[in-house]
N, C-alpha and C. Protein backbone atom coordinates (compact mmCIF):
# COMPACT_ATOMS: atom_id res chain seq x y z
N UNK A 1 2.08 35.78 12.88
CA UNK A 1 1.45 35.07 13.97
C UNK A 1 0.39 34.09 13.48
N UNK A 2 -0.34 34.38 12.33
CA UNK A 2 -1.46 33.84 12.06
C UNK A 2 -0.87 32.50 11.41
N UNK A 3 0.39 32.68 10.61
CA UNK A 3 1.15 31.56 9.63
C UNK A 3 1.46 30.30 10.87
N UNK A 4 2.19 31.00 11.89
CA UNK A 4 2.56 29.85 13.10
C UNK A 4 1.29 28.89 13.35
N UNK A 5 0.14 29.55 13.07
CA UNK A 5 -1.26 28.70 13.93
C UNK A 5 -1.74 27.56 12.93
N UNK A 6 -1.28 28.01 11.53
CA UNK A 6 -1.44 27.13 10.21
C UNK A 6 -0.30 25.84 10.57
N UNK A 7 0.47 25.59 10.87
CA UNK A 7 1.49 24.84 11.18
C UNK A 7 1.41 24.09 11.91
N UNK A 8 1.95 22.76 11.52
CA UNK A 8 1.49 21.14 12.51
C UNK A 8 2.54 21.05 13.01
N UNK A 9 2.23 20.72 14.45
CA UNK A 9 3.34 20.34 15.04
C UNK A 9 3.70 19.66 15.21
N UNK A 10 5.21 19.17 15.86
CA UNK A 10 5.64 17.53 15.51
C UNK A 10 4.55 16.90 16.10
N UNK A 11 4.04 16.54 17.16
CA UNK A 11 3.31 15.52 17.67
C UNK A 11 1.82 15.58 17.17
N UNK A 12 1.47 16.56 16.05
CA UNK A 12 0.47 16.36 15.82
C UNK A 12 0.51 15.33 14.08
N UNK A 13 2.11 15.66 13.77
CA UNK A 13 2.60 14.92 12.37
C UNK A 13 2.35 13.60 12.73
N UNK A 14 3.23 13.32 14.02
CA UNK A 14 3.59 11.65 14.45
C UNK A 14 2.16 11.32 14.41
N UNK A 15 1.11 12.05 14.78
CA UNK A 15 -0.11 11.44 15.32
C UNK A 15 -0.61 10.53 14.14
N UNK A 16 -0.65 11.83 13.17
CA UNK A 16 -1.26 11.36 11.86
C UNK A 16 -0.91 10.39 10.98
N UNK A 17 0.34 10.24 10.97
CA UNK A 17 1.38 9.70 10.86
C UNK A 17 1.00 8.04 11.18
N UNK A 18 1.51 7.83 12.56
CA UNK A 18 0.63 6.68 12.74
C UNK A 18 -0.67 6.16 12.51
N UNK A 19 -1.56 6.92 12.87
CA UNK A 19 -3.04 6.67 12.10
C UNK A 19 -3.17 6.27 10.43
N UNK A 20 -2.18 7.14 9.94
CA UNK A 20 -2.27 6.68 8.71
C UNK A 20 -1.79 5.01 8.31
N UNK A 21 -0.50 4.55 8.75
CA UNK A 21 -0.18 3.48 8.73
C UNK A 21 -0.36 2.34 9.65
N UNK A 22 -1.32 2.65 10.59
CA UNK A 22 -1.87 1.63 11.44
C UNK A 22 -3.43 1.50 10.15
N UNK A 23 -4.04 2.54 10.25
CA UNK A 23 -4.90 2.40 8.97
C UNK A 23 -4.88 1.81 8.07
N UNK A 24 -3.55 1.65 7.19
CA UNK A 24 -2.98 1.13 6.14
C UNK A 24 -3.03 -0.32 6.16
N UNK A 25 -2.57 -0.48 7.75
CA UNK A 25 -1.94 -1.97 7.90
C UNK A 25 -3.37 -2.78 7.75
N UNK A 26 -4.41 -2.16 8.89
CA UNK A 26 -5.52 -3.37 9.06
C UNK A 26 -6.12 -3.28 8.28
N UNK A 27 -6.20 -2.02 7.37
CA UNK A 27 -7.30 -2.07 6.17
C UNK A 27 -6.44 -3.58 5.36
N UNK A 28 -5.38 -3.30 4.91
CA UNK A 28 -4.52 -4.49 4.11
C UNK A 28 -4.94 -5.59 4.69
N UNK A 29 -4.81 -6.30 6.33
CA UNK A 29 -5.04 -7.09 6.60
C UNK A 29 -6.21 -7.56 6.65
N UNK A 30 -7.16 -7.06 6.54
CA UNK A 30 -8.78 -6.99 6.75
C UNK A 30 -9.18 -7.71 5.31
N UNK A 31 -8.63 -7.19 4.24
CA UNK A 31 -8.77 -7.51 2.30
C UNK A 31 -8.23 -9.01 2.71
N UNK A 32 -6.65 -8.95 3.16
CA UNK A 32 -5.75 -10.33 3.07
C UNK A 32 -6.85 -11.62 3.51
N UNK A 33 -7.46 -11.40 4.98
CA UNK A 33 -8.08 -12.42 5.38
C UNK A 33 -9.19 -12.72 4.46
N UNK A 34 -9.50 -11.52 4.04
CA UNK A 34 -10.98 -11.76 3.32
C UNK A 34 -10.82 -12.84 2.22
N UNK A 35 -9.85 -12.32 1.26
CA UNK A 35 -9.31 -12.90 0.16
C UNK A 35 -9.29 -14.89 0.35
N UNK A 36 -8.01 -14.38 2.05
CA UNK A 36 -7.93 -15.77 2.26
C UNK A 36 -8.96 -16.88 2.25
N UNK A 37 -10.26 -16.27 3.02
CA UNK A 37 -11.36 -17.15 3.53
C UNK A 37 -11.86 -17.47 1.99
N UNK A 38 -12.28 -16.32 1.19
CA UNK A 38 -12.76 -16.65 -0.40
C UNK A 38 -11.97 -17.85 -1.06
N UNK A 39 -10.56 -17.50 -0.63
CA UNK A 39 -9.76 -18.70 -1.99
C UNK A 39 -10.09 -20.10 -0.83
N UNK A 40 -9.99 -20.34 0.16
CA UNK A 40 -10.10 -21.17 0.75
C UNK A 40 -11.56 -22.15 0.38
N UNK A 41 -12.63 -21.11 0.66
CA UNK A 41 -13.77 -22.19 0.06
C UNK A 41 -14.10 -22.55 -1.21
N UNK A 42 -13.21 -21.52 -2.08
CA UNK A 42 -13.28 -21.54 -3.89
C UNK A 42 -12.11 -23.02 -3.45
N UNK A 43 -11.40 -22.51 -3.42
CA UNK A 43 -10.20 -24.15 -3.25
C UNK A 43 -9.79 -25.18 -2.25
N UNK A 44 -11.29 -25.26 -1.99
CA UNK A 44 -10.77 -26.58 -0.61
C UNK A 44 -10.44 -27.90 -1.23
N UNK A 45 -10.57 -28.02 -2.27
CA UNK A 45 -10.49 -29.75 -2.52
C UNK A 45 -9.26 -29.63 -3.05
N UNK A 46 -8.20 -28.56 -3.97
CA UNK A 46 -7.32 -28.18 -4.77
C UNK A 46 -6.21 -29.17 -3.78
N UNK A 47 -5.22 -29.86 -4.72
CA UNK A 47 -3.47 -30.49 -4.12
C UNK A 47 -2.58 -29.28 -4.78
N UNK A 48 -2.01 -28.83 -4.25
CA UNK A 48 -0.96 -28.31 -5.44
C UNK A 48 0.17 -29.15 -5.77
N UNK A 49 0.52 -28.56 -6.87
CA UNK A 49 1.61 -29.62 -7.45
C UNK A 49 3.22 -28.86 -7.54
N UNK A 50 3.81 -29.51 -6.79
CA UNK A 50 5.27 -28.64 -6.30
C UNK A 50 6.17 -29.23 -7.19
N UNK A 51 6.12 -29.88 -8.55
CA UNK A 51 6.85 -30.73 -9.46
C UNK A 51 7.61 -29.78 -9.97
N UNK A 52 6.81 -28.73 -11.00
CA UNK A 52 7.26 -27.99 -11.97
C UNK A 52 6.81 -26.49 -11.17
N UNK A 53 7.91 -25.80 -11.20
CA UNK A 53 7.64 -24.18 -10.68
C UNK A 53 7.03 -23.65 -11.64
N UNK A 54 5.85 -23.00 -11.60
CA UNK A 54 5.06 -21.71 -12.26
C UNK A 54 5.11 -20.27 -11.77
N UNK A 55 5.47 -19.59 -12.51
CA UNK A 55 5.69 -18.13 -11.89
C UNK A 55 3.89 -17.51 -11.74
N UNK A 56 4.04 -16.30 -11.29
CA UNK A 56 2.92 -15.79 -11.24
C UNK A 56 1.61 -15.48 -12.70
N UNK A 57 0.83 -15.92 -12.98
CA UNK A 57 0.08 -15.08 -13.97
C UNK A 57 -0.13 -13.81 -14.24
N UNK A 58 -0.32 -13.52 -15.47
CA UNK A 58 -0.68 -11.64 -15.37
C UNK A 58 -1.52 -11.33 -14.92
N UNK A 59 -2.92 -12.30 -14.07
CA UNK A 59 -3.73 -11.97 -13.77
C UNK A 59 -4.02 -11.53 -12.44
N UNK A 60 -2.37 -11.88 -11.59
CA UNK A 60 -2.14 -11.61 -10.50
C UNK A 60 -1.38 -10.78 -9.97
N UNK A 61 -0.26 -10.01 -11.80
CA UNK A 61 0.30 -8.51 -11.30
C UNK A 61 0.10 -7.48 -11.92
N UNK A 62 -0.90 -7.77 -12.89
CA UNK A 62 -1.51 -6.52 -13.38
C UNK A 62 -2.71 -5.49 -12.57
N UNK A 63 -1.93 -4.41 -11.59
CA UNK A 63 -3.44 -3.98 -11.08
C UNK A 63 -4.34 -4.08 -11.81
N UNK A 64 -4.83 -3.81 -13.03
CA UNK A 64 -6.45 -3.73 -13.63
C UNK A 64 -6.76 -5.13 -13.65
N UNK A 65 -5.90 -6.05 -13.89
CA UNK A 65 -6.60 -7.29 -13.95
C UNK A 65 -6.76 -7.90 -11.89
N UNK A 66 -5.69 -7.16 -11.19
CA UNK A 66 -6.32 -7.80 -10.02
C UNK A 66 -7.53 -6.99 -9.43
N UNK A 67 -7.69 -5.95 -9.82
CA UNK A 67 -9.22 -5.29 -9.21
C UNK A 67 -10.42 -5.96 -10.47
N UNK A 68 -10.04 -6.07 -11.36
CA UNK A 68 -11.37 -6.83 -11.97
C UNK A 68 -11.51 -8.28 -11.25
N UNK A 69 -10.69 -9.07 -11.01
CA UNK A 69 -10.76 -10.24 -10.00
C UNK A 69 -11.55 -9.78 -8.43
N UNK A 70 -11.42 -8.63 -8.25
CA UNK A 70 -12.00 -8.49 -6.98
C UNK A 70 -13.72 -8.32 -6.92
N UNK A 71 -13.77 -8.09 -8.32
CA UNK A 71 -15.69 -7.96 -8.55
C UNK A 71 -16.42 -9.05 -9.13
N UNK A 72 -14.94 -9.98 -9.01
CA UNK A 72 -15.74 -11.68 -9.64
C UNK A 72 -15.36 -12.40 -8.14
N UNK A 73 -15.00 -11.63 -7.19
CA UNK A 73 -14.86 -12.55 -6.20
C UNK A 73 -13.63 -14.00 -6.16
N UNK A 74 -12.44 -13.35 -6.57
CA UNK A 74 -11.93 -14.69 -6.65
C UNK A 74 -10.53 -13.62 -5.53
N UNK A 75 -10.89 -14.87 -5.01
CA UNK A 75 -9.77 -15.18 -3.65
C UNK A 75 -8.20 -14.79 -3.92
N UNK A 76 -7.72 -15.20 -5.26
CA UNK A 76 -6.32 -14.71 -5.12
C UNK A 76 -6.07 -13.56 -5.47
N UNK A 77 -7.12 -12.33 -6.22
CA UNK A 77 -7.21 -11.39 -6.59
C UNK A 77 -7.36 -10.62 -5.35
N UNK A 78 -8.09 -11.23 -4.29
CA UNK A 78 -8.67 -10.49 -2.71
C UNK A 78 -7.00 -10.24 -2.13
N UNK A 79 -6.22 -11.34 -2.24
CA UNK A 79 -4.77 -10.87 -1.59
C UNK A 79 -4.06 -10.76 -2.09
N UNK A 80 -3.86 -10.51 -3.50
CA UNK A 80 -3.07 -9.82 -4.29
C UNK A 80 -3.39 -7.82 -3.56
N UNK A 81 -4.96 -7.81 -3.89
CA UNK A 81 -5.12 -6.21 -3.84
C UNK A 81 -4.50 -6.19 -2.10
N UNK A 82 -4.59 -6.84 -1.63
CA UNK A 82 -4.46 -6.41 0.11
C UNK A 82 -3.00 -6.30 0.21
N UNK A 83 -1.90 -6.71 -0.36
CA UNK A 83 -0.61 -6.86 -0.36
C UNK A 83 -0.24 -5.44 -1.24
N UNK A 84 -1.22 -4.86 -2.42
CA UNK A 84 -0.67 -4.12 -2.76
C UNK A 84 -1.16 -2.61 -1.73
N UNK A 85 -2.36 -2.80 -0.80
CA UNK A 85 -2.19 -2.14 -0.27
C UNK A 85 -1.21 -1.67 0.47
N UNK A 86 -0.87 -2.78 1.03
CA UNK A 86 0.17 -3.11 2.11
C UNK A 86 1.24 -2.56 1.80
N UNK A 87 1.60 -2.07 0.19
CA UNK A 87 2.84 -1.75 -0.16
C UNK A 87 2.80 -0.11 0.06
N UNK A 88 1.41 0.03 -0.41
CA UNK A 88 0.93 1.61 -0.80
C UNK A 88 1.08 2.25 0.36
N UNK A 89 0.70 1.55 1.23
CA UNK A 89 0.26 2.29 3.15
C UNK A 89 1.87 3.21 2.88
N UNK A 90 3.30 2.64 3.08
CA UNK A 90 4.90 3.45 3.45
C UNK A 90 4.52 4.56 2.36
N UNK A 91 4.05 4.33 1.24
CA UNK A 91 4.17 5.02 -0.07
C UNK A 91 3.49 6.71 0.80
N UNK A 92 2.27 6.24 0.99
CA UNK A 92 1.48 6.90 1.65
C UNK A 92 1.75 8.00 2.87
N UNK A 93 2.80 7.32 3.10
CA UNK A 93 3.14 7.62 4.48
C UNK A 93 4.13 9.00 4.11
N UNK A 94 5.15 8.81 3.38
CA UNK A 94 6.29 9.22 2.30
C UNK A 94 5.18 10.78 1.28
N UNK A 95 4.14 10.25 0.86
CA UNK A 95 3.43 11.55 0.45
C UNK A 95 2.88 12.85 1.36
N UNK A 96 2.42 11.84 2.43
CA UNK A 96 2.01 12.90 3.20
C UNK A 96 2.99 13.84 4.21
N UNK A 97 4.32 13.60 4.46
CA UNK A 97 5.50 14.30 4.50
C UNK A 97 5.92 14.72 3.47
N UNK A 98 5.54 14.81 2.80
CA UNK A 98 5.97 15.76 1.33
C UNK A 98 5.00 16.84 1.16
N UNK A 99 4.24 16.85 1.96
CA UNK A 99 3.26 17.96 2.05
C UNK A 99 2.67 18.88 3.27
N UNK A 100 3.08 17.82 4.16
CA UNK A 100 3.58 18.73 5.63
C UNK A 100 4.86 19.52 5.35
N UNK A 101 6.19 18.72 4.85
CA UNK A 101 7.18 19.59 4.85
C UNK A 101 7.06 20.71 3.48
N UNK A 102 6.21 20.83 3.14
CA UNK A 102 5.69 21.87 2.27
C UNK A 102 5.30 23.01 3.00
N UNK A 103 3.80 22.69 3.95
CA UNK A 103 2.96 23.61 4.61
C UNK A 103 4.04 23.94 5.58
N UNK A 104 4.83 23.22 6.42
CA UNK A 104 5.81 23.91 7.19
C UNK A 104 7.11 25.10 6.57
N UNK A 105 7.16 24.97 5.29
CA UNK A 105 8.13 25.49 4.38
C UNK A 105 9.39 25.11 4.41
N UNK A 106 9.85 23.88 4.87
CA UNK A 106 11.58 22.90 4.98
C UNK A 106 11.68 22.65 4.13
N UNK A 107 12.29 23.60 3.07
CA UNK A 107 12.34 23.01 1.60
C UNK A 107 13.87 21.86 1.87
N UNK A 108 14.69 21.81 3.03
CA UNK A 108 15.44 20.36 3.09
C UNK A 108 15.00 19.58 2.84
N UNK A 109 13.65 19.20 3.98
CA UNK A 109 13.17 18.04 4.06
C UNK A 109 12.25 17.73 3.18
N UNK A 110 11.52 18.97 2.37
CA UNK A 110 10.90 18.68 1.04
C UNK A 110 11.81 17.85 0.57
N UNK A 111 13.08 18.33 -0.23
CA UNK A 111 13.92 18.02 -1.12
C UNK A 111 14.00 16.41 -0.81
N UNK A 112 14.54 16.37 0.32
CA UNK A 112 15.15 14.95 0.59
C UNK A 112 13.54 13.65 0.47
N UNK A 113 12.63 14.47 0.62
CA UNK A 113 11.51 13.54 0.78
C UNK A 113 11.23 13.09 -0.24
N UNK A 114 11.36 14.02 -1.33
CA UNK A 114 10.87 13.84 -2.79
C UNK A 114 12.09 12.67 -3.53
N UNK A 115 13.16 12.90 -2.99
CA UNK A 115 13.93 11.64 -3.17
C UNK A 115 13.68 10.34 -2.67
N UNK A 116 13.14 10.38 -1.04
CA UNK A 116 12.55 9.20 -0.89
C UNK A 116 11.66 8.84 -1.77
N UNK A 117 10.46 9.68 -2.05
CA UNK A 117 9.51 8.84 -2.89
C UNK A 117 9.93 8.90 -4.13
N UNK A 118 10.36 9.29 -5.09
CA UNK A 118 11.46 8.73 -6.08
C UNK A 118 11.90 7.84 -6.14
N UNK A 119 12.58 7.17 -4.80
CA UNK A 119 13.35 5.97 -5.17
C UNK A 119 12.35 4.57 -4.89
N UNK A 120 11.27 5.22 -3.87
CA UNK A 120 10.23 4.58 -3.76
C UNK A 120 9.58 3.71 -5.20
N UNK A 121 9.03 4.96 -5.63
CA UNK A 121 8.60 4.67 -7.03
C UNK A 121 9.42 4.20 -7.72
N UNK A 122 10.07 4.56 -7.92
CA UNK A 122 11.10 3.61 -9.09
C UNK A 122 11.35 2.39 -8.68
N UNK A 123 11.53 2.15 -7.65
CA UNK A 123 11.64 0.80 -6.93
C UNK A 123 9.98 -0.73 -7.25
N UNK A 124 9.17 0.29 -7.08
CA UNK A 124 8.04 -0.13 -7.01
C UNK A 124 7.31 -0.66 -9.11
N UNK A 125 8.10 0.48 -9.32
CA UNK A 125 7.63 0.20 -11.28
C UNK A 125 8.70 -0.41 -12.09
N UNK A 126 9.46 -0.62 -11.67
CA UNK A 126 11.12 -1.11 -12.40
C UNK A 126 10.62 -2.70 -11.97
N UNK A 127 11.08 -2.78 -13.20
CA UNK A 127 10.68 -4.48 -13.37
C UNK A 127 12.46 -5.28 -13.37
């Protein structure tokens, strides 16, 4: 009886659930704008030049180098990190059902979850 009272119920999962990824989203969007407004007054006078394609710098997909950009204040580092939030929020979402369906004991939906975030991850580090 006492184990049943330990146990979330669906609508208290969904709750969290959403909170977590509504959380996810505006925190991300909140960095994105920030970023935006920074690169905007760092680069108002900037033309870009659409001649020759340049791929990204490492300074813009290496997490350690985009959180050190975020303590010098530079704008494309601000929405680089907000995008990678943005990625993290599903990731997030995917962990914390891997640990409800734990405390509930569904070792199915364990199983199958741990495959989602598996393919997650691999998806996410595979170059």
């Amino acid at each position: 009886m006492a184990e049943a009272k330990n146990r979330m119920t669906d609508a208290e999962m969904d709750r969290i659930i959403s909170v977590l990824l509504r959380t996810g989203v505006i925190l991300s969007s909140i960095v994105v704008f920030i970023g935006g407004i920074v690169y905007l007054v760092q680069h108002k006078g900037d033309a870009p030049s659409y001649h020759v394609f340049q791929g990204e710098p490492a300074a813009w997909t290496a997490f350690g180098r985009i959180t050190k950009g975020l303590f010098s204040w530079r704008g494309r580092n601000w929405i680089q990190f907000g995008l990678l939030m943005l990625l993290a929020t599903p990731v997030a979402r995917v962990v914390f059902c891997v640990f409800a369906f734990i405390q509930e004991k569904d070792r199915t939906y364990v199983f199958l979850t741990l495959i989602v975030l598996s393919v997650l991850t691999f998806s996410l580090i595979w170059r």
